[in-house]
N, C-alpha and C. Protein backbone atom coordinates (compact mmCIF):
# COMPACT_ATOMS: atom_id res chain seq x y z
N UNK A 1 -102.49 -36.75 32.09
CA UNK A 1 -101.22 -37.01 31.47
C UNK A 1 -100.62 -35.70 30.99
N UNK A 2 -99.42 -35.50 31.00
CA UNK A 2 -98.54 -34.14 30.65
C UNK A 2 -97.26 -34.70 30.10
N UNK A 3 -96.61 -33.67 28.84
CA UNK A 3 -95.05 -33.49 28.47
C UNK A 3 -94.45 -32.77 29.00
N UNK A 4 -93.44 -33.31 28.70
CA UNK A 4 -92.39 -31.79 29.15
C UNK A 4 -90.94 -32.33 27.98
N UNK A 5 -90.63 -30.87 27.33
CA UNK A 5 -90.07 -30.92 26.07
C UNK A 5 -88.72 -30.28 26.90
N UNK A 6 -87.62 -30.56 26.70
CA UNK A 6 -86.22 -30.42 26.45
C UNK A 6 -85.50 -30.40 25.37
N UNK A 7 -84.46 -28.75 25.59
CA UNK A 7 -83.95 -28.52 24.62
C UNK A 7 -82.41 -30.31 24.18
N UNK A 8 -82.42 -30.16 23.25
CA UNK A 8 -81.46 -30.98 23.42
C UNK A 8 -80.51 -30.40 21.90
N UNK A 9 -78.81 -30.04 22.50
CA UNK A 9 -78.22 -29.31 21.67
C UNK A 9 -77.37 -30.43 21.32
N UNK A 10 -76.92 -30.19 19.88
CA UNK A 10 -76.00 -31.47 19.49
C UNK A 10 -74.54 -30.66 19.07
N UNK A 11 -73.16 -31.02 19.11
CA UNK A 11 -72.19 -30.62 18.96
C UNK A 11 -70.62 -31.29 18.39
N UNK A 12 -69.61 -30.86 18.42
CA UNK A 12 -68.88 -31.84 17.66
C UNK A 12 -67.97 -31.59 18.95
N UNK A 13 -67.49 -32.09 20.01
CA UNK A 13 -66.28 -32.26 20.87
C UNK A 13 -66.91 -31.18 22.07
N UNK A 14 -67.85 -30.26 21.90
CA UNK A 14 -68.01 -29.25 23.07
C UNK A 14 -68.95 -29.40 23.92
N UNK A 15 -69.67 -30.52 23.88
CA UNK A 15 -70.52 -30.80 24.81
C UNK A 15 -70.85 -30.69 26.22
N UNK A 16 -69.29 -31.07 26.41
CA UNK A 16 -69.09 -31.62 27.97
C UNK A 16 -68.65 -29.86 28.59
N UNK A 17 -68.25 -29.12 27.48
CA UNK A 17 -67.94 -27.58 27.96
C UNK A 17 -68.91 -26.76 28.06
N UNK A 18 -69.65 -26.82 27.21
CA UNK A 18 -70.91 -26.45 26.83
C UNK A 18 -71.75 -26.90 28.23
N UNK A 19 -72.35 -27.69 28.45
CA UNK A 19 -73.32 -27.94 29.64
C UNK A 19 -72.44 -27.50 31.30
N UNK A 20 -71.08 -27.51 31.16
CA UNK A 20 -70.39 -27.27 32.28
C UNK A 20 -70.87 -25.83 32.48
N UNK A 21 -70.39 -24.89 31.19
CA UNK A 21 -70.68 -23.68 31.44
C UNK A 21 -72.26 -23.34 31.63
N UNK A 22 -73.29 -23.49 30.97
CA UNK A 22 -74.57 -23.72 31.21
C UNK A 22 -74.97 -24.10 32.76
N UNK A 23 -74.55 -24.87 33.28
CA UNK A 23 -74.42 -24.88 34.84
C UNK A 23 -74.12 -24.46 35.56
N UNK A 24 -72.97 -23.82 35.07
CA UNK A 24 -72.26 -22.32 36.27
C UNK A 24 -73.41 -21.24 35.99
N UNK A 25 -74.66 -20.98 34.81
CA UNK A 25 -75.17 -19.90 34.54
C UNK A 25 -76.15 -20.39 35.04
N UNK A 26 -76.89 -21.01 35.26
CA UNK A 26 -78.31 -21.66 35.95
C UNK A 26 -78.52 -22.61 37.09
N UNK A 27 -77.41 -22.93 37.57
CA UNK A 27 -77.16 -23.73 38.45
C UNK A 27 -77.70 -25.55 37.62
N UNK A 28 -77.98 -25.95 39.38
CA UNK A 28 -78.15 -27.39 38.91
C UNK A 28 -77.48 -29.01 39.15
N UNK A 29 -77.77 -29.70 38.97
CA UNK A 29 -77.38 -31.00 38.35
C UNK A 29 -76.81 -31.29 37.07
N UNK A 30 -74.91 -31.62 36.76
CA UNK A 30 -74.51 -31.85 35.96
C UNK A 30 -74.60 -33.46 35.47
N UNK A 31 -74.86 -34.11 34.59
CA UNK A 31 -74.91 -35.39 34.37
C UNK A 31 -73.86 -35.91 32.68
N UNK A 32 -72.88 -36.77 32.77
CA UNK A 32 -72.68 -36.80 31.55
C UNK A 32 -72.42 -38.40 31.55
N UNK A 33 -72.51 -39.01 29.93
CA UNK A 33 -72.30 -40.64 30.26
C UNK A 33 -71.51 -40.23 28.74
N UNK A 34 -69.95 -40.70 28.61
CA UNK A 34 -69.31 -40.95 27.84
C UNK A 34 -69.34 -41.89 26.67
N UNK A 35 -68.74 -41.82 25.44
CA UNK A 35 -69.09 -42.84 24.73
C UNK A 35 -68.12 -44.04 25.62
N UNK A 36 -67.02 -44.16 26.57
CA UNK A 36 -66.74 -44.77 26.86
C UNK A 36 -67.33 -45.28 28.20
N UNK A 37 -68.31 -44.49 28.83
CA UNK A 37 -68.80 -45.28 29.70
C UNK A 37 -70.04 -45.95 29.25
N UNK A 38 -70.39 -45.70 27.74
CA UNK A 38 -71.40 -46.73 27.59
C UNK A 38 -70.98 -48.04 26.89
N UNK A 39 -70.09 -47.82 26.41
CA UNK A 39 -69.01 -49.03 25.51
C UNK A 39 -69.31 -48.64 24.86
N UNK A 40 -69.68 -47.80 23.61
CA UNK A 40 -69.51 -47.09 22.31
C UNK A 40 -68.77 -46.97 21.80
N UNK A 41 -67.49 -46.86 21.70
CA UNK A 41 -66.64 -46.14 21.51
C UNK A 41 -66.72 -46.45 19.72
N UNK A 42 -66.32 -45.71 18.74
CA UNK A 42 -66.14 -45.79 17.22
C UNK A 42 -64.64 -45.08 17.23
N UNK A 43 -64.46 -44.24 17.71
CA UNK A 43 -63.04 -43.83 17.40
C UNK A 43 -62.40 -43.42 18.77
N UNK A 44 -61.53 -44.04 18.96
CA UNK A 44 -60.62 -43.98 20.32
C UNK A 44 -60.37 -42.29 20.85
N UNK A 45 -60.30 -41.44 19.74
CA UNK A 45 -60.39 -40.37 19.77
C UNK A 45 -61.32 -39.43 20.56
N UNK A 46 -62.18 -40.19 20.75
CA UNK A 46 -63.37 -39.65 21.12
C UNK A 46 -64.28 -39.94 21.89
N UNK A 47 -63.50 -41.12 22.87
CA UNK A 47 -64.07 -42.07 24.07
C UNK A 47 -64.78 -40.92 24.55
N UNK A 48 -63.83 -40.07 25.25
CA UNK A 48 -64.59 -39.36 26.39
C UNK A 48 -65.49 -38.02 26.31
N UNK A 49 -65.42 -38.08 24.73
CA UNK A 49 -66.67 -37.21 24.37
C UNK A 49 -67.85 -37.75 24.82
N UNK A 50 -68.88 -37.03 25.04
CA UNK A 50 -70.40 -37.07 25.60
C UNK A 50 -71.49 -37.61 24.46
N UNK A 51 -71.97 -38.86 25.20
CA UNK A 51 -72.84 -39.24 24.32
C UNK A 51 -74.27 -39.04 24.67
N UNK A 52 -74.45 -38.75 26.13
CA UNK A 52 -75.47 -38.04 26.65
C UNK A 52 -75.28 -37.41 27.61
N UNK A 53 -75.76 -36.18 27.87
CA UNK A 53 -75.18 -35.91 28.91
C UNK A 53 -76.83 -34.36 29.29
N UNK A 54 -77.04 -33.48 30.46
CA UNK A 54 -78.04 -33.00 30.52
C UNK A 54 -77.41 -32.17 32.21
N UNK A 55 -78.01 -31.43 31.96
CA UNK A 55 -77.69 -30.09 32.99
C UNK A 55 -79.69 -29.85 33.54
N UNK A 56 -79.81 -29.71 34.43
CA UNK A 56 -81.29 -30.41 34.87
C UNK A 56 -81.27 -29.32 36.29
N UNK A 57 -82.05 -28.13 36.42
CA UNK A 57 -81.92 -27.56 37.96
C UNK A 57 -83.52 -27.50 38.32
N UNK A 58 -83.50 -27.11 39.53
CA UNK A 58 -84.65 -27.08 40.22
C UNK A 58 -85.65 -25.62 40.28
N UNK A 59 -84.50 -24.97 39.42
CA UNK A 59 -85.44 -24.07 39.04
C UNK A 59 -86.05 -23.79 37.24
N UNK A 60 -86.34 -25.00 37.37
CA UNK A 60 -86.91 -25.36 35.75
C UNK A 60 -85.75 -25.26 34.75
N UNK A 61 -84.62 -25.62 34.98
CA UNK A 61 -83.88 -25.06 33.63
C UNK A 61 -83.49 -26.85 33.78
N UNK A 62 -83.87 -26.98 31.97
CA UNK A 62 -83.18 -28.42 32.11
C UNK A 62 -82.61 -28.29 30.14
N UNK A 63 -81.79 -28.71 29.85
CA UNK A 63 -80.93 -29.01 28.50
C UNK A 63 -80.31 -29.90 28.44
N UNK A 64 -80.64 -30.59 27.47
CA UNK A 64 -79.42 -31.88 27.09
C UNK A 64 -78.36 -31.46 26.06
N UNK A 65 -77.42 -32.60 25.52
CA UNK A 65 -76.65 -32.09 24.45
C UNK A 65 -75.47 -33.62 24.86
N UNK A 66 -75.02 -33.88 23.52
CA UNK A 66 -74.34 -34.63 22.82
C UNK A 66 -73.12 -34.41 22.19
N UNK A 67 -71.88 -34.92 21.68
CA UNK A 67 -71.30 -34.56 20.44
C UNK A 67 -71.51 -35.70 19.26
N UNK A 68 -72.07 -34.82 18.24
CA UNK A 68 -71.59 -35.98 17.24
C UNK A 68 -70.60 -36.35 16.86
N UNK A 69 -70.06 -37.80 16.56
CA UNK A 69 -69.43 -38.23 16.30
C UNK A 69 -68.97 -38.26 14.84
N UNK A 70 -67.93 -38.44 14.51
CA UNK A 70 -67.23 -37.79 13.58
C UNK A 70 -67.42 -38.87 12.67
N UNK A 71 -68.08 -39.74 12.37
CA UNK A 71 -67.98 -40.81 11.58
C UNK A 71 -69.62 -40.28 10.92
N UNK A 72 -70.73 -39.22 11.86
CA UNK A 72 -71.63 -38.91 11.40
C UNK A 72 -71.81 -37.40 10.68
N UNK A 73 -72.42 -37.06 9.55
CA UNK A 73 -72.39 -35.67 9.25
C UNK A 73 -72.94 -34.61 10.63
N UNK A 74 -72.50 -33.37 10.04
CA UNK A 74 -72.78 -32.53 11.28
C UNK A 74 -72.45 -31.08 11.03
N UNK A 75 -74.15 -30.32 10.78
CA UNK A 75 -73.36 -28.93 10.28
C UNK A 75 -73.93 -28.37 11.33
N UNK A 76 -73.77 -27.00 11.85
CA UNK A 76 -74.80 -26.57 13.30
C UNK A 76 -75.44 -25.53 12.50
N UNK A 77 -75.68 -25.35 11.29
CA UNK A 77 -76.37 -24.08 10.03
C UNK A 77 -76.37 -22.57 11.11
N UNK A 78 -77.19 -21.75 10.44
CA UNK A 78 -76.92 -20.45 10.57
C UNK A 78 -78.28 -20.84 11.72
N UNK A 79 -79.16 -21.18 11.78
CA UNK A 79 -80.58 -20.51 12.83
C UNK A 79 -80.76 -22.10 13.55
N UNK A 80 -80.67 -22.85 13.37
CA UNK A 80 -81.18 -24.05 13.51
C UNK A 80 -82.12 -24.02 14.74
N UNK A 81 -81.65 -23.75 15.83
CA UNK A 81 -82.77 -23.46 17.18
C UNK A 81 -82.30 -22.08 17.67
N UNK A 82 -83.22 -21.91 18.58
CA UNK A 82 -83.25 -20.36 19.82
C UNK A 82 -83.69 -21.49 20.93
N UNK A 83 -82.76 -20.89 22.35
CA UNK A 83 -83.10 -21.45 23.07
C UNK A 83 -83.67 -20.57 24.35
N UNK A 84 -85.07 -20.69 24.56
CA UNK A 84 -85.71 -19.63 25.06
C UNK A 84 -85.78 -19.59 26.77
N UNK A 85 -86.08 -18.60 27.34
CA UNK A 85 -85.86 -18.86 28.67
C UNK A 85 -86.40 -17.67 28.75
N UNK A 86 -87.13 -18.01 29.72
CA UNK A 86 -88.20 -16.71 29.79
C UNK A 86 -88.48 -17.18 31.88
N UNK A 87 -88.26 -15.50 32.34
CA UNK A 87 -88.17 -15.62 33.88
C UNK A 87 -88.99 -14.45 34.40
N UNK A 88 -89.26 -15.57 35.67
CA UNK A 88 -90.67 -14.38 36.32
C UNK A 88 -90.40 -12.80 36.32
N UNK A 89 -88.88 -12.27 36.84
CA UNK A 89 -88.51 -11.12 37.04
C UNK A 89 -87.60 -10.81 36.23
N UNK A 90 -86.81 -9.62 36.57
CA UNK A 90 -85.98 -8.92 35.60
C UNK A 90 -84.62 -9.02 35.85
N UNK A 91 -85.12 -9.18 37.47
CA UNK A 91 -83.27 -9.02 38.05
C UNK A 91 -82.99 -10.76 37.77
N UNK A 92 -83.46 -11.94 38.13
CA UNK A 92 -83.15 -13.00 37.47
C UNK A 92 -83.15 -13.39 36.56
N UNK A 93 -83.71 -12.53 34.93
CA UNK A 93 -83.30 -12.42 33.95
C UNK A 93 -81.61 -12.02 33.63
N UNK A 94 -81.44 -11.07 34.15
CA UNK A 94 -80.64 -10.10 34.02
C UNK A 94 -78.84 -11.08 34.73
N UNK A 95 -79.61 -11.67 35.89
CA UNK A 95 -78.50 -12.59 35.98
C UNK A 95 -78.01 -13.82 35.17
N UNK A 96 -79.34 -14.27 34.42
CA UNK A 96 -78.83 -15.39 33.51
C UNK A 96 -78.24 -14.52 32.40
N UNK A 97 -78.96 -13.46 32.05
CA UNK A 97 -78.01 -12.99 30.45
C UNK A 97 -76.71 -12.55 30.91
N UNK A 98 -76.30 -12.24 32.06
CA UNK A 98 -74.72 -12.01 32.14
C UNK A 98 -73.54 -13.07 32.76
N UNK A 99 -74.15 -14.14 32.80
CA UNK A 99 -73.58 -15.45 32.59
C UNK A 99 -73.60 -15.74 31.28
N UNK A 100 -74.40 -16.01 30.38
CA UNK A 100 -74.49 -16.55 29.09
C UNK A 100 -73.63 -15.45 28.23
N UNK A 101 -74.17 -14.22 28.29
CA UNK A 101 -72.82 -13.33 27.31
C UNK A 101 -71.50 -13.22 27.58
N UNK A 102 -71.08 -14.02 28.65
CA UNK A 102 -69.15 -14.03 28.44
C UNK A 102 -68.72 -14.53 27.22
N UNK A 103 -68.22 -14.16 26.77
CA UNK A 103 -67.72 -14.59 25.29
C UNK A 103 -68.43 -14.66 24.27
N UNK A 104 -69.99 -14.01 24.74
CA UNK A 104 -71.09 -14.56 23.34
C UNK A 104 -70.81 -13.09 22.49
N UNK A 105 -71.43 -13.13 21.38
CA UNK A 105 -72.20 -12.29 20.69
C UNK A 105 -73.60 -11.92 20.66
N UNK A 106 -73.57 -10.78 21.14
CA UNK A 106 -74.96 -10.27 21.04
C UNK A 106 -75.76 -9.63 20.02
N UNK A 107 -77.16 -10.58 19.77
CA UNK A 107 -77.80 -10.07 18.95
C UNK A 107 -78.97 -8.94 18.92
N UNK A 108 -79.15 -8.70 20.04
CA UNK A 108 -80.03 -7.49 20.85
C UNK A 108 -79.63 -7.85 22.00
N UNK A 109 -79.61 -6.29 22.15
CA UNK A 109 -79.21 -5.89 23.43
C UNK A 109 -80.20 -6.14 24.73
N UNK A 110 -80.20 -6.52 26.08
CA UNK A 110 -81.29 -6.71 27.22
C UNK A 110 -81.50 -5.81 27.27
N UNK A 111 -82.63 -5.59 27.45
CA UNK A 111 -83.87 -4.24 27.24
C UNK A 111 -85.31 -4.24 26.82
N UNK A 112 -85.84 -3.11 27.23
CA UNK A 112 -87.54 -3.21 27.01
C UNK A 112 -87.65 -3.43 25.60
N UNK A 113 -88.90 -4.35 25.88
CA UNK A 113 -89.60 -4.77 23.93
C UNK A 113 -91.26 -4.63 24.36
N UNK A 114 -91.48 -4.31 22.96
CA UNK A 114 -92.89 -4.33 22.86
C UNK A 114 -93.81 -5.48 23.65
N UNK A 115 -93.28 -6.63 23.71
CA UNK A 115 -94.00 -7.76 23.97
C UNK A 115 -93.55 -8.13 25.98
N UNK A 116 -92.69 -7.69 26.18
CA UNK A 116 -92.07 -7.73 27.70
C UNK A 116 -91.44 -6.47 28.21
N UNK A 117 -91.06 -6.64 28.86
CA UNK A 117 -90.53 -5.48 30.16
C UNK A 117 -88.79 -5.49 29.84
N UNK A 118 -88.43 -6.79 29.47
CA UNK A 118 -86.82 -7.03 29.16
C UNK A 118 -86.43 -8.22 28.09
N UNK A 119 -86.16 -7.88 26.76
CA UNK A 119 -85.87 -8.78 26.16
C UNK A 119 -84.72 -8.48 25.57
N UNK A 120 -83.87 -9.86 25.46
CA UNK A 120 -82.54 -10.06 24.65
C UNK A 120 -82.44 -11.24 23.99
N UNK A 121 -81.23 -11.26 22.93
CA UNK A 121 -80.93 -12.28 22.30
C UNK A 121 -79.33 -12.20 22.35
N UNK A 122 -78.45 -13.14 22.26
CA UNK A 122 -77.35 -14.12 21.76
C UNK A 122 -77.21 -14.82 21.40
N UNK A 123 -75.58 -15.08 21.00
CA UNK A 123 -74.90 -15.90 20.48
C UNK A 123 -73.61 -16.37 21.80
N UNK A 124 -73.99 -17.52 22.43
CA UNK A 124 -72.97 -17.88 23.31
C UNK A 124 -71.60 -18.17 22.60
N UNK A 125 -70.80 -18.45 23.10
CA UNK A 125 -69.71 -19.07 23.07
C UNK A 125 -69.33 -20.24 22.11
N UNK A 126 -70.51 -20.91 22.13
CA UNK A 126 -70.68 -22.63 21.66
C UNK A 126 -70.85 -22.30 20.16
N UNK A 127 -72.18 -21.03 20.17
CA UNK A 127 -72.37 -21.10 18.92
C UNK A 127 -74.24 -21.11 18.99
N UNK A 128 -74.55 -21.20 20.21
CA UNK A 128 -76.48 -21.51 20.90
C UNK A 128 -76.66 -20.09 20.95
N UNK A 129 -77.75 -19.85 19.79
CA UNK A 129 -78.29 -18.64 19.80
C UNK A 129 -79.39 -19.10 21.23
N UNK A 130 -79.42 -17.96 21.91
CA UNK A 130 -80.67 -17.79 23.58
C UNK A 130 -81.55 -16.47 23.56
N UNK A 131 -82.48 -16.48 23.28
CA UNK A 131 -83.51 -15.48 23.67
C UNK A 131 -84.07 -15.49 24.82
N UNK A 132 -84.11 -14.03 25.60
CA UNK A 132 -84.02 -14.36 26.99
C UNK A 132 -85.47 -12.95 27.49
N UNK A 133 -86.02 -13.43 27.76
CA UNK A 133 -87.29 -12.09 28.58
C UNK A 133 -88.09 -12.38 29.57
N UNK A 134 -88.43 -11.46 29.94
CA UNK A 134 -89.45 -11.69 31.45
C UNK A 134 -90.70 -11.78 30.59
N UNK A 135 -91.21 -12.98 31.31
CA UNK A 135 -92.75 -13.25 31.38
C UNK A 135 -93.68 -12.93 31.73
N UNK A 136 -94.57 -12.86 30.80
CA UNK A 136 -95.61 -11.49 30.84
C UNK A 136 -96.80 -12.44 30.08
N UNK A 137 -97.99 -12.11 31.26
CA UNK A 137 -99.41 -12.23 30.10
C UNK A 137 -99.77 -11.90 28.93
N UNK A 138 -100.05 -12.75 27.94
CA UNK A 138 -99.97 -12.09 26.64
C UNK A 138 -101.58 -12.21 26.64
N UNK A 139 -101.73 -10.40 25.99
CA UNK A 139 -103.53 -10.00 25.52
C UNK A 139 -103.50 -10.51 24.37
N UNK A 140 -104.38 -11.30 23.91
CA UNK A 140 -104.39 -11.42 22.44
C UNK A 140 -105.47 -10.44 21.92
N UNK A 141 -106.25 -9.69 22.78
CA UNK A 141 -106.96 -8.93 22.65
C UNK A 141 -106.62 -7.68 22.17
């Protein structure tokens, strides 16, 4: 028997932008089910916001994400998650972090770290801090 854990990001109206763009950066399978295609709806406002929705590729990248609905509280705080992604090489590192930094803020720059060959961090667009490095055997020795 085995898990497998997915990020799942929650949002207020950007969902459906959010996983669109996430898909142009990793490729994939886009999937979204509306509050109006499930009959949900609480505020007419907000039918066609995403009540589930998940970006899923074949090269292991899979994320879900939601909007909350406005009838529920909803703060996105300062750290709440990192969403990690860690890739065999450098040059397919290097291609996901320059998809994800259009419009982000960067919190370290892509580059060598003590622990990998290439590590970075951001702040996308949305507001999803991503830590991003090539994968490497770790000595605990």
């Amino acid at each position: 028997m085995s898990i497998t854990t997915t990020t799942h990001l929650n949002f207020r109206g950007d969902a459906r932008a959010a996983l669109e763009f996430y898909r142009s950066v990793f490729g994939g399978q886009l999937t979204l089910v509306t509050y109006a295609d499930a009959h949900s709806v609480s505020d007419p406002a907000e039918a066609d916001q995403v009540m589930w929705g998940q970006v899923q590729a074949g090269n292991g990248f899979h994320v879900m994400a939601y909007d909350v609905p406005g009838n529920q509280s909803y703060s996105p705080g300062d750290k709440p998650v990192f969403v990690s992604v860690r890739a065999g090489d450098g040059d397919e590192l290097t291609t996901y972090w320059k998809g994800l930094s259009e419009g982000a803020t960067v919190v370290q720059d892509l580059g060598p770290a003590g622990w990998a060959p290439l590590y970075g961090m951001l702040r996308d667009r949305f507001g999803v801090t991503w830590v991003l490095d090539v994968a490497v055997e770790y000595d605990a020795g």
